[in-house]
PDB file of N, CA and C in Angstrom:
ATOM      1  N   UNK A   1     -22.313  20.489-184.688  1.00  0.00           N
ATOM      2  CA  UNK A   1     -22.893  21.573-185.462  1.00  0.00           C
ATOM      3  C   UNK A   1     -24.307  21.841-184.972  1.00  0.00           C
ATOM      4  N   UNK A   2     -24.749  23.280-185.058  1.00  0.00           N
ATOM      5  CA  UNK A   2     -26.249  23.499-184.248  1.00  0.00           C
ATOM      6  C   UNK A   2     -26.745  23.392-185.258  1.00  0.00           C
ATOM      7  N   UNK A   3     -28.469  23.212-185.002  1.00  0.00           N
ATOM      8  CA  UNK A   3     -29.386  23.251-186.240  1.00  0.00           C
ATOM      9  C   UNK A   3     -30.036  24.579-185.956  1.00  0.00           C
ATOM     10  N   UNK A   4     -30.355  25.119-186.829  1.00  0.00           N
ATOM     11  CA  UNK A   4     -31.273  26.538-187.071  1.00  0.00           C
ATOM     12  C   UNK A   4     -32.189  26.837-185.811  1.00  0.00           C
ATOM     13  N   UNK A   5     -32.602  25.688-185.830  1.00  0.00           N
ATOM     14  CA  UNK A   5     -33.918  25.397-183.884  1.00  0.00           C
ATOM     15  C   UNK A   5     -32.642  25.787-182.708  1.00  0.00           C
ATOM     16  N   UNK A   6     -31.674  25.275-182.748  1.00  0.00           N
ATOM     17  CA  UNK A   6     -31.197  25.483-181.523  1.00  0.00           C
ATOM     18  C   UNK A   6     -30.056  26.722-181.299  1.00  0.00           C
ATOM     19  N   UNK A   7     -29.726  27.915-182.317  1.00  0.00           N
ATOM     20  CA  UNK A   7     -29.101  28.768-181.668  1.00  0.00           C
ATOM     21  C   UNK A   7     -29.688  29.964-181.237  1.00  0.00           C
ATOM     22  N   UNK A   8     -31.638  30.181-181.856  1.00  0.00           N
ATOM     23  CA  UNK A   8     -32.319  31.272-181.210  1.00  0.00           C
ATOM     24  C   UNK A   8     -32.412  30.183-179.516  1.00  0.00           C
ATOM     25  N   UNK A   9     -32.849  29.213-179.425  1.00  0.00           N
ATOM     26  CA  UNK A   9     -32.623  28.569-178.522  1.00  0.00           C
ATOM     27  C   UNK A   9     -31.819  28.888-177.305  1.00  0.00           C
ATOM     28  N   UNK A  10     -30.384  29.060-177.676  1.00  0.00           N
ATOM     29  CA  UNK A  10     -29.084  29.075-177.040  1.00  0.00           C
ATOM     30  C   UNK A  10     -28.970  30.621-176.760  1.00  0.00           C
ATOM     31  N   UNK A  11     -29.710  31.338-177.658  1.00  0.00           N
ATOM     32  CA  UNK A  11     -30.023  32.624-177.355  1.00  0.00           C
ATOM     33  C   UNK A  11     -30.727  33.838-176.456  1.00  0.00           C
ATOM     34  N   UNK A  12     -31.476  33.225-176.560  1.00  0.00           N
ATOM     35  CA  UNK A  12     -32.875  32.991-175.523  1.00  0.00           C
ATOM     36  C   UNK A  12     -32.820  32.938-174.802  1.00  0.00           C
ATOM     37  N   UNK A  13     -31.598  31.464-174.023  1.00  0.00           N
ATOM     38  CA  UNK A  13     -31.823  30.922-172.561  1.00  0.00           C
ATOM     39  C   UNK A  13     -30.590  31.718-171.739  1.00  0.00           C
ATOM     40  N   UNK A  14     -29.376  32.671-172.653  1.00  0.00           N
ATOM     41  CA  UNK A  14     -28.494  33.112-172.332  1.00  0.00           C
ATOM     42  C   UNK A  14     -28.950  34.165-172.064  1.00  0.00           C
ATOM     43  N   UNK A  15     -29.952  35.051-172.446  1.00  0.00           N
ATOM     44  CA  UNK A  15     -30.557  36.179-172.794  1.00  0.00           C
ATOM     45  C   UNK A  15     -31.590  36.220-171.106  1.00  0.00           C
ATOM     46  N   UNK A  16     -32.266  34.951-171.165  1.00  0.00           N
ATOM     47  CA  UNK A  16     -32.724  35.027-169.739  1.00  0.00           C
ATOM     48  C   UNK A  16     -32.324  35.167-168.868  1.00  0.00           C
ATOM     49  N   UNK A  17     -31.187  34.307-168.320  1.00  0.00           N
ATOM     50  CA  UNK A  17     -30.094  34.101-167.349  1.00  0.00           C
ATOM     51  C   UNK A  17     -29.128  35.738-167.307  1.00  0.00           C
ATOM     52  N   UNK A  18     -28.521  36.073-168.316  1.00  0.00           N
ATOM     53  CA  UNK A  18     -28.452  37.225-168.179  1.00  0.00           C
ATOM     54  C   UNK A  18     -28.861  38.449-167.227  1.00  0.00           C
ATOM     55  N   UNK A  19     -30.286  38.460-167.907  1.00  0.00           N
ATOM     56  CA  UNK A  19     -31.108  39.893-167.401  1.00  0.00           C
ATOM     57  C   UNK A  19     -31.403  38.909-165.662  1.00  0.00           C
ATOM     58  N   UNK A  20     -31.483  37.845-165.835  1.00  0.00           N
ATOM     59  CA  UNK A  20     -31.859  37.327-164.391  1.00  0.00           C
ATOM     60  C   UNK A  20     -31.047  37.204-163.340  1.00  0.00           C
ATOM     61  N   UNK A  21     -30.180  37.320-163.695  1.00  0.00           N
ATOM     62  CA  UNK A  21     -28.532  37.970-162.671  1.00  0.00           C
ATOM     63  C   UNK A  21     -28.632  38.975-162.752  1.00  0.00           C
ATOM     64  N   UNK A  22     -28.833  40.374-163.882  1.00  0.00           N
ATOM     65  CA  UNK A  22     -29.008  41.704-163.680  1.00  0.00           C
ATOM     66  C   UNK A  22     -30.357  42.057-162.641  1.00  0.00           C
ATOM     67  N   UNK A  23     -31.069  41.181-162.842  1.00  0.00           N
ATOM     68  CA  UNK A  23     -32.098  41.904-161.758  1.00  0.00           C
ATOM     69  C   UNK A  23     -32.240  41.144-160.222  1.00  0.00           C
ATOM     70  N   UNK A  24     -31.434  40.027-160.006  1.00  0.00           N
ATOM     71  CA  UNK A  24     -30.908  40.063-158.957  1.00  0.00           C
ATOM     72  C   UNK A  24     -29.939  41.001-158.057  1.00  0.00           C
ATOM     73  N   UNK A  25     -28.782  41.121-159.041  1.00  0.00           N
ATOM     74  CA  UNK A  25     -27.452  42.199-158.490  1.00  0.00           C
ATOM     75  C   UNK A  25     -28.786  43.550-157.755  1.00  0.00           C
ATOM     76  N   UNK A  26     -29.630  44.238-158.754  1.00  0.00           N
ATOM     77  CA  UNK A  26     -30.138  44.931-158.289  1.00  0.00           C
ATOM     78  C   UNK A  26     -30.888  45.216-157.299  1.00  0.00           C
ATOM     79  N   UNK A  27     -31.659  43.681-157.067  1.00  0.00           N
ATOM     80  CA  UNK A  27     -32.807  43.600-156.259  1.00  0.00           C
ATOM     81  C   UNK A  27     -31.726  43.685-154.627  1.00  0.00           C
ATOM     82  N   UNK A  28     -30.672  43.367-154.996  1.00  0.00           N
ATOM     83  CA  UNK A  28     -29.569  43.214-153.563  1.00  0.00           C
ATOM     84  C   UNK A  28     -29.053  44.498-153.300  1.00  0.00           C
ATOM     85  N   UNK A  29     -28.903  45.386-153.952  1.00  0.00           N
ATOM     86  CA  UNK A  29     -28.104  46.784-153.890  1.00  0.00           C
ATOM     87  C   UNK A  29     -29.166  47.787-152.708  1.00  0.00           C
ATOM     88  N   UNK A  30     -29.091  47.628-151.261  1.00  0.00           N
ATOM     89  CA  UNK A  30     -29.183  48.685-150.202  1.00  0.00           C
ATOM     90  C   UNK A  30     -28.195  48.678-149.401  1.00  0.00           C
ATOM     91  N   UNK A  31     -28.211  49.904-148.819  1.00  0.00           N
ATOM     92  CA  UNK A  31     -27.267  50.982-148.465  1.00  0.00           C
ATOM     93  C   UNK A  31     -27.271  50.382-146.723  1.00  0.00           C
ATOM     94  N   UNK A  32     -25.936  50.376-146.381  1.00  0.00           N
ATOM     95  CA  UNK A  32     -26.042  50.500-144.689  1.00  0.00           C
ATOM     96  C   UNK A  32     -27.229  51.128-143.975  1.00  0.00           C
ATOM     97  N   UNK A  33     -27.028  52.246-144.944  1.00  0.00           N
ATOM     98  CA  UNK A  33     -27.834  53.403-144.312  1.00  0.00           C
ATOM     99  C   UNK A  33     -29.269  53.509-144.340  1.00  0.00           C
ATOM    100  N   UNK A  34     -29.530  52.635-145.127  1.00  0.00           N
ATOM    101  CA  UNK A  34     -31.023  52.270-145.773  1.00  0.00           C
ATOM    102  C   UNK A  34     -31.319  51.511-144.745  1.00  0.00           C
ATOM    103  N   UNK A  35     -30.403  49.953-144.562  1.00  0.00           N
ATOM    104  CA  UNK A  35     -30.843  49.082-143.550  1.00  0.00           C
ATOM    105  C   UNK A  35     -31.090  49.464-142.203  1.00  0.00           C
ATOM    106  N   UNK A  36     -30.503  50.586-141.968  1.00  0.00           N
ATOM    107  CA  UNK A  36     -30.365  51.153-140.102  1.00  0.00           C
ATOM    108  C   UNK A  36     -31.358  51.900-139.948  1.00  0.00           C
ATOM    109  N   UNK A  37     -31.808  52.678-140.839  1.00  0.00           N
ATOM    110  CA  UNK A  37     -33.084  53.617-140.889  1.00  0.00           C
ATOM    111  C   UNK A  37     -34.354  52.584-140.810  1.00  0.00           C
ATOM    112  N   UNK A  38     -34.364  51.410-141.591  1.00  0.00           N
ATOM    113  CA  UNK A  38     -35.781  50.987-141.495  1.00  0.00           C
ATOM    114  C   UNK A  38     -35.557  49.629-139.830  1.00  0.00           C
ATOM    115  N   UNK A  39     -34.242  49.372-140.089  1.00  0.00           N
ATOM    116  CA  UNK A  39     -34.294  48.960-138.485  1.00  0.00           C
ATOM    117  C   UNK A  39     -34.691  49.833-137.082  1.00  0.00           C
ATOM    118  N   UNK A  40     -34.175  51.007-136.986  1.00  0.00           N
ATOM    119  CA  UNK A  40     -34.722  52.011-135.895  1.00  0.00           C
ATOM    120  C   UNK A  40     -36.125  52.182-136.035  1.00  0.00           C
ATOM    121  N   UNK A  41     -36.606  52.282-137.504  1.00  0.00           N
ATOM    122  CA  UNK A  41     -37.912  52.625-137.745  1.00  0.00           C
ATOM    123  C   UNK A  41     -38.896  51.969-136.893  1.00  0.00           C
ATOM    124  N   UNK A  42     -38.424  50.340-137.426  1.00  0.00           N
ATOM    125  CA  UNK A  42     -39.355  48.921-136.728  1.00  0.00           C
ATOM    126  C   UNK A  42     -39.397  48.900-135.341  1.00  0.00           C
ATOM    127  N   UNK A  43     -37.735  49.443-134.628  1.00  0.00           N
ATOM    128  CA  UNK A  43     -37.650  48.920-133.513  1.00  0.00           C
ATOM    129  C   UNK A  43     -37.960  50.589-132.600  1.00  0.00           C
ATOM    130  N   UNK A  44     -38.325  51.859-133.167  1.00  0.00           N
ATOM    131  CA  UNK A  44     -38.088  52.827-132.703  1.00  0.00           C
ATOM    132  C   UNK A  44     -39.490  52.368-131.196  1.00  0.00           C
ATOM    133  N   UNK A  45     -39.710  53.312-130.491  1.00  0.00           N
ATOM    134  CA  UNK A  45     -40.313  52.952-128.981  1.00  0.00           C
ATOM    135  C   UNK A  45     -40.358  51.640-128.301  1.00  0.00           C
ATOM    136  N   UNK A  46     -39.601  50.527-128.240  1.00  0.00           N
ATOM    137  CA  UNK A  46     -39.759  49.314-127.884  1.00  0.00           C
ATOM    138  C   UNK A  46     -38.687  50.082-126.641  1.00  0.00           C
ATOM    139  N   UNK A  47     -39.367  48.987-126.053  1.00  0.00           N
ATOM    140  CA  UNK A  47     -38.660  48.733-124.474  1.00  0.00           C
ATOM    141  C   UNK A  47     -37.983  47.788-124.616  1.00  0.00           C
ATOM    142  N   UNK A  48     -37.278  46.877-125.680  1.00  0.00           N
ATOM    143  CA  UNK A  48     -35.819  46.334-125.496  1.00  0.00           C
ATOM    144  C   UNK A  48     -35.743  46.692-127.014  1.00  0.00           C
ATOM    145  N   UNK A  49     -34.999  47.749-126.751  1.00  0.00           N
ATOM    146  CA  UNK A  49     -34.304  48.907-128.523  1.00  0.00           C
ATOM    147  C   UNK A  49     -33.265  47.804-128.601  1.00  0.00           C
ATOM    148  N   UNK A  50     -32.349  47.079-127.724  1.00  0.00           N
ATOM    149  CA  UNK A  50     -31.263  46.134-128.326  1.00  0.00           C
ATOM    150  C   UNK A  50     -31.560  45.245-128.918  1.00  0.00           C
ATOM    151  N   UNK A  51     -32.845  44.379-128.009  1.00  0.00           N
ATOM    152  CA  UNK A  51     -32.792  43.087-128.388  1.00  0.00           C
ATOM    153  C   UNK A  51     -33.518  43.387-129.775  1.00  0.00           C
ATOM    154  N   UNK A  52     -34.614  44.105-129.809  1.00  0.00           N
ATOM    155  CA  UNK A  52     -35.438  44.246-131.121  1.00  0.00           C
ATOM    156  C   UNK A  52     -34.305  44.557-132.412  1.00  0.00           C
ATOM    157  N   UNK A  53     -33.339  45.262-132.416  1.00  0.00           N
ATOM    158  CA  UNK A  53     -32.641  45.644-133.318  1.00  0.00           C
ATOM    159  C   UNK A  53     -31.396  44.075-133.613  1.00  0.00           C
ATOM    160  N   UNK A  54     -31.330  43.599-133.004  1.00  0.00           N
ATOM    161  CA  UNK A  54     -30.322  41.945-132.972  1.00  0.00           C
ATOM    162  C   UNK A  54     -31.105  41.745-133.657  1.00  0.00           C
ATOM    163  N   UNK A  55     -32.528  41.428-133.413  1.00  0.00           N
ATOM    164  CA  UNK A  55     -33.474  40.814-133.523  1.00  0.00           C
ATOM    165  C   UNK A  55     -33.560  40.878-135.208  1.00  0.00           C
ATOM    166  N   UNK A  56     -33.541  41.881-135.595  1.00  0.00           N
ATOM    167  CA  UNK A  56     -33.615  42.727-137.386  1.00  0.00           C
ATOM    168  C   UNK A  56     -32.607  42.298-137.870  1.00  0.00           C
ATOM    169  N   UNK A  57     -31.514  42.230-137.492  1.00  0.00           N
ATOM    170  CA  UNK A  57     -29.988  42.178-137.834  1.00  0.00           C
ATOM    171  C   UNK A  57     -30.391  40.467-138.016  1.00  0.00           C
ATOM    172  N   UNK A  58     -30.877  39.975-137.470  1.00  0.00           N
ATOM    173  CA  UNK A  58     -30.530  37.919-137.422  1.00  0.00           C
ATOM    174  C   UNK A  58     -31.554  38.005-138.187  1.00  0.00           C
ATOM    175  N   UNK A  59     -32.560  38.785-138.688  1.00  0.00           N
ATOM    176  CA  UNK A  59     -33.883  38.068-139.910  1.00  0.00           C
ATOM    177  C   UNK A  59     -32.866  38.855-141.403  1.00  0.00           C
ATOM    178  N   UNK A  60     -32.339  39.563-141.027  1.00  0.00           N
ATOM    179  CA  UNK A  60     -31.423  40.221-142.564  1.00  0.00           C
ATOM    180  C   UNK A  60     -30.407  39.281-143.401  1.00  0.00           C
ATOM    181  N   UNK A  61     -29.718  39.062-141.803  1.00  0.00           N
ATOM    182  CA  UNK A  61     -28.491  37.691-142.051  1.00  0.00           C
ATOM    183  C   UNK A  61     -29.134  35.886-142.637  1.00  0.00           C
ATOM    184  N   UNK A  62     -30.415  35.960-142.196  1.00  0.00           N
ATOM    185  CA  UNK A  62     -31.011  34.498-142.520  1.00  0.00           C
ATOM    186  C   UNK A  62     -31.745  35.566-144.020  1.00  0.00           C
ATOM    187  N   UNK A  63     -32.255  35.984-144.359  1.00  0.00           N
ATOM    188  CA  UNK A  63     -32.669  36.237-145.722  1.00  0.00           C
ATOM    189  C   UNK A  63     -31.563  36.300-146.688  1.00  0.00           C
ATOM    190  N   UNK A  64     -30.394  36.943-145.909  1.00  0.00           N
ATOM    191  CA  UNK A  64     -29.317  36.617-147.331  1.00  0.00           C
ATOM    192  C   UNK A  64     -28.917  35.394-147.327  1.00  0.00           C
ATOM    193  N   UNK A  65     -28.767  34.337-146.357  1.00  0.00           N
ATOM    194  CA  UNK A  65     -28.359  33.125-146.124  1.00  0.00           C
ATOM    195  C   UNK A  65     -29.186  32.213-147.198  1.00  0.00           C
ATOM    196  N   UNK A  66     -30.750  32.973-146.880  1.00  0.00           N
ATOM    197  CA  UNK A  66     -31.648  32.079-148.186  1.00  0.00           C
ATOM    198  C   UNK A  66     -31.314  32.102-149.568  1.00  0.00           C
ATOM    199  N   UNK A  67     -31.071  33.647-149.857  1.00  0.00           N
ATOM    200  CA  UNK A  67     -30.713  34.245-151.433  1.00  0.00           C
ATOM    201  C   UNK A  67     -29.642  33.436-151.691  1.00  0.00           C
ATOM    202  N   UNK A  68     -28.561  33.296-150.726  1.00  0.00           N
ATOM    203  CA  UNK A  68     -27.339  32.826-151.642  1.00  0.00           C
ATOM    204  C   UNK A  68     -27.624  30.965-151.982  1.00  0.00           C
ATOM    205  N   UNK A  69     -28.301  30.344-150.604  1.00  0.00           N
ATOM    206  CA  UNK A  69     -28.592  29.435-150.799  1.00  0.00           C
ATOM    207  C   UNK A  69     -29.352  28.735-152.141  1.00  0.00           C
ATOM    208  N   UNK A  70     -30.579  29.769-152.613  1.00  0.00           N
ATOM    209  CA  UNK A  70     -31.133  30.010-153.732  1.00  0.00           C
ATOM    210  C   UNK A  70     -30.113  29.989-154.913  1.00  0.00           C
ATOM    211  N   UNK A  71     -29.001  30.675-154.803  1.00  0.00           N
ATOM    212  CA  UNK A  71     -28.373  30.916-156.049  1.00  0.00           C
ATOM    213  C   UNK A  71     -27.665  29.770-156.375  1.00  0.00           C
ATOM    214  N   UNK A  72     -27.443  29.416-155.084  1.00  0.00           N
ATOM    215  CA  UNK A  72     -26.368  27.951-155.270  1.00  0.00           C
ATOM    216  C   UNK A  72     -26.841  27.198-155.920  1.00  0.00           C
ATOM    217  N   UNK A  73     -28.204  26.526-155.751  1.00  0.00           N
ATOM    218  CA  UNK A  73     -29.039  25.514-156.318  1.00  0.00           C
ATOM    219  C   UNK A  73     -29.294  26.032-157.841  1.00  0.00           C
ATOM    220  N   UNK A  74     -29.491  27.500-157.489  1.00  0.00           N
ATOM    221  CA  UNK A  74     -30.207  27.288-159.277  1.00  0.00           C
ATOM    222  C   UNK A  74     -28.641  27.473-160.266  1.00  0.00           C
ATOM    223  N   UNK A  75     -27.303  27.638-159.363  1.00  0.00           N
ATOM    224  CA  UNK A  75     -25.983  27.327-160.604  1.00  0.00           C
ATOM    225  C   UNK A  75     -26.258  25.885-160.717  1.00  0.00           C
ATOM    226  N   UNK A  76     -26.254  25.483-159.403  1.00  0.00           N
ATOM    227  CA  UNK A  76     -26.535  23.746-159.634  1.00  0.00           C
ATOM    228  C   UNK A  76     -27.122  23.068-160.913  1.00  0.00           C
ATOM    229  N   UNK A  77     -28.154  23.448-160.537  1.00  0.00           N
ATOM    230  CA  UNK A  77     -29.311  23.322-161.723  1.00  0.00           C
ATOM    231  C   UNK A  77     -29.158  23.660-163.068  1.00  0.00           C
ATOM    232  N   UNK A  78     -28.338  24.910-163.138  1.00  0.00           N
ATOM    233  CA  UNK A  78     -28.167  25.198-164.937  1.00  0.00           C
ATOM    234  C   UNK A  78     -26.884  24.764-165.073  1.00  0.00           C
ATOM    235  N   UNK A  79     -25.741  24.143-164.000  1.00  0.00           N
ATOM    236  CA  UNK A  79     -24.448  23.277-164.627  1.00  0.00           C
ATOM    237  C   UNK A  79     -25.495  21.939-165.260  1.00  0.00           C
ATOM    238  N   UNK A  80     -26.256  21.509-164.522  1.00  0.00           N
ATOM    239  CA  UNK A  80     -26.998  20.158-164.291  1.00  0.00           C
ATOM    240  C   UNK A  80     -27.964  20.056-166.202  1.00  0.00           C
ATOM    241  N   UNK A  81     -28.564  21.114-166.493  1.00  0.00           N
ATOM    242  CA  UNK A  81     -28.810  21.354-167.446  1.00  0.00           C
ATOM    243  C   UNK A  81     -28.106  21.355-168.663  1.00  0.00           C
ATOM    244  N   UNK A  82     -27.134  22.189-168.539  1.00  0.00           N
ATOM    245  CA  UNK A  82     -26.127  22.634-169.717  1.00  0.00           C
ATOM    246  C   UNK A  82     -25.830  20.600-170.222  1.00  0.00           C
ATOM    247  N   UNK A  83     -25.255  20.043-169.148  1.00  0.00           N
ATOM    248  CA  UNK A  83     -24.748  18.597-169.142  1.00  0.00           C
ATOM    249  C   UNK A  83     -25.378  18.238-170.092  1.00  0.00           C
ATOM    250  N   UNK A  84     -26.973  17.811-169.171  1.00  0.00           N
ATOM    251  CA  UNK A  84     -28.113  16.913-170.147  1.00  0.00           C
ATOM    252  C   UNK A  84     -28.122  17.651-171.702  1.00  0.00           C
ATOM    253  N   UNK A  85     -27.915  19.196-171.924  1.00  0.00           N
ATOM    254  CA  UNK A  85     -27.910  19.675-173.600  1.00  0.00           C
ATOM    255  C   UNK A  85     -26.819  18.799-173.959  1.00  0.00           C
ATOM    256  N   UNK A  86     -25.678  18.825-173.352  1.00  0.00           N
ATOM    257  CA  UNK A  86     -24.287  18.411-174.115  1.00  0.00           C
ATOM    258  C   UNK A  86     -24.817  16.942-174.285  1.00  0.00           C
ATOM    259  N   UNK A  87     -25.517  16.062-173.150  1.00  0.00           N
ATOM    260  CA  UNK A  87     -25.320  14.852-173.776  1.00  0.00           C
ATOM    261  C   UNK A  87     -26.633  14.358-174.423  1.00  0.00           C
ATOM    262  N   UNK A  88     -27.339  14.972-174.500  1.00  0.00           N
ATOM    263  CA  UNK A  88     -28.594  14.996-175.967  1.00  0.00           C
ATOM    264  C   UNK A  88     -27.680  15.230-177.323  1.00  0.00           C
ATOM    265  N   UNK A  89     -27.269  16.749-177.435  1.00  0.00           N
ATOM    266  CA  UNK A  89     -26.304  16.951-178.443  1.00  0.00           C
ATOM    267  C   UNK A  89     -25.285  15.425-179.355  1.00  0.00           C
ATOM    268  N   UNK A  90     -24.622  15.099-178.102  1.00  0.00           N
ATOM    269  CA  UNK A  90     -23.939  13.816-177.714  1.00  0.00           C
ATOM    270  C   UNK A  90     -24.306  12.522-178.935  1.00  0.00           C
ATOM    271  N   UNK A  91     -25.583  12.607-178.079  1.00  0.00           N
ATOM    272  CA  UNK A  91     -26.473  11.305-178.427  1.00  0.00           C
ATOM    273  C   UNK A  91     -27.026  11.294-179.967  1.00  0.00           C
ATOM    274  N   UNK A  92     -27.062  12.683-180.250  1.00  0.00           N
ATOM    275  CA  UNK A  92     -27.886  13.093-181.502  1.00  0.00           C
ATOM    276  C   UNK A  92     -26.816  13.103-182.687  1.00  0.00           C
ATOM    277  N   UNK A  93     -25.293  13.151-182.322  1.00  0.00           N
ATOM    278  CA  UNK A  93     -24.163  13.092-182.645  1.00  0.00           C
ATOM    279  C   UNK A  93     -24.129  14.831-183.342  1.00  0.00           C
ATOM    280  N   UNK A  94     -24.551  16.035-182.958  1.00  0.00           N
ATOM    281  CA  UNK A  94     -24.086  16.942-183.351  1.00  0.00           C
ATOM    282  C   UNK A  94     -23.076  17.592-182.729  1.00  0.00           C
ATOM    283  N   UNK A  95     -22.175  16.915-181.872  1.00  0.00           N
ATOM    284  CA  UNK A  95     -20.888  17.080-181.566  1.00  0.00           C
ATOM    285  C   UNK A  95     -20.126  16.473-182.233  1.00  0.00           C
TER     286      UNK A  95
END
């Protein structure tokens, strides 16, 4: 059974996580077309237009490599969390 303290609590932290996946999804939402425009942009007059544009393409692919890496750890982290609530709860016997 929860006590009065812990379902604005449970509220709160669902309420964060929430909007904090909504403003991820968003912060990720560009367009092919977005990415190719500011790649030509960077790489427009260079005397190696290929390699400079690989070049954009392998820092795009390692930044999403980070984000997802990021996401992994922080599910990690709030399975890792949720646990320690359940076994406080546990301990406190309000299960």
């Amino acid at each position: 059974m929860m006590t009065t303290f812990q379902k604005p609590a449970l509220k709160a932290m669902m309420t964060i996580c929430v909007g904090g996946l909504f403003g991820f999804t968003l912060a990720a939402c560009t367009s092919a077309q977005d990415q190719n425009y500011e790649d030509n942009r960077a790489c427009y007059g260079s005397r190696h237009y290929n390699g400079c544009m690989n070049q954009q393409q392998y820092y795009r692919d390692r930044e999403q490599l980070m984000k997802q890496e990021k996401a992994l750890i922080n599910a990690q982290q709030a399975r890792e969390n949720l646990r320690m609530l359940r076994e406080i709860r546990r301990k406190r016997g309000d299960y």
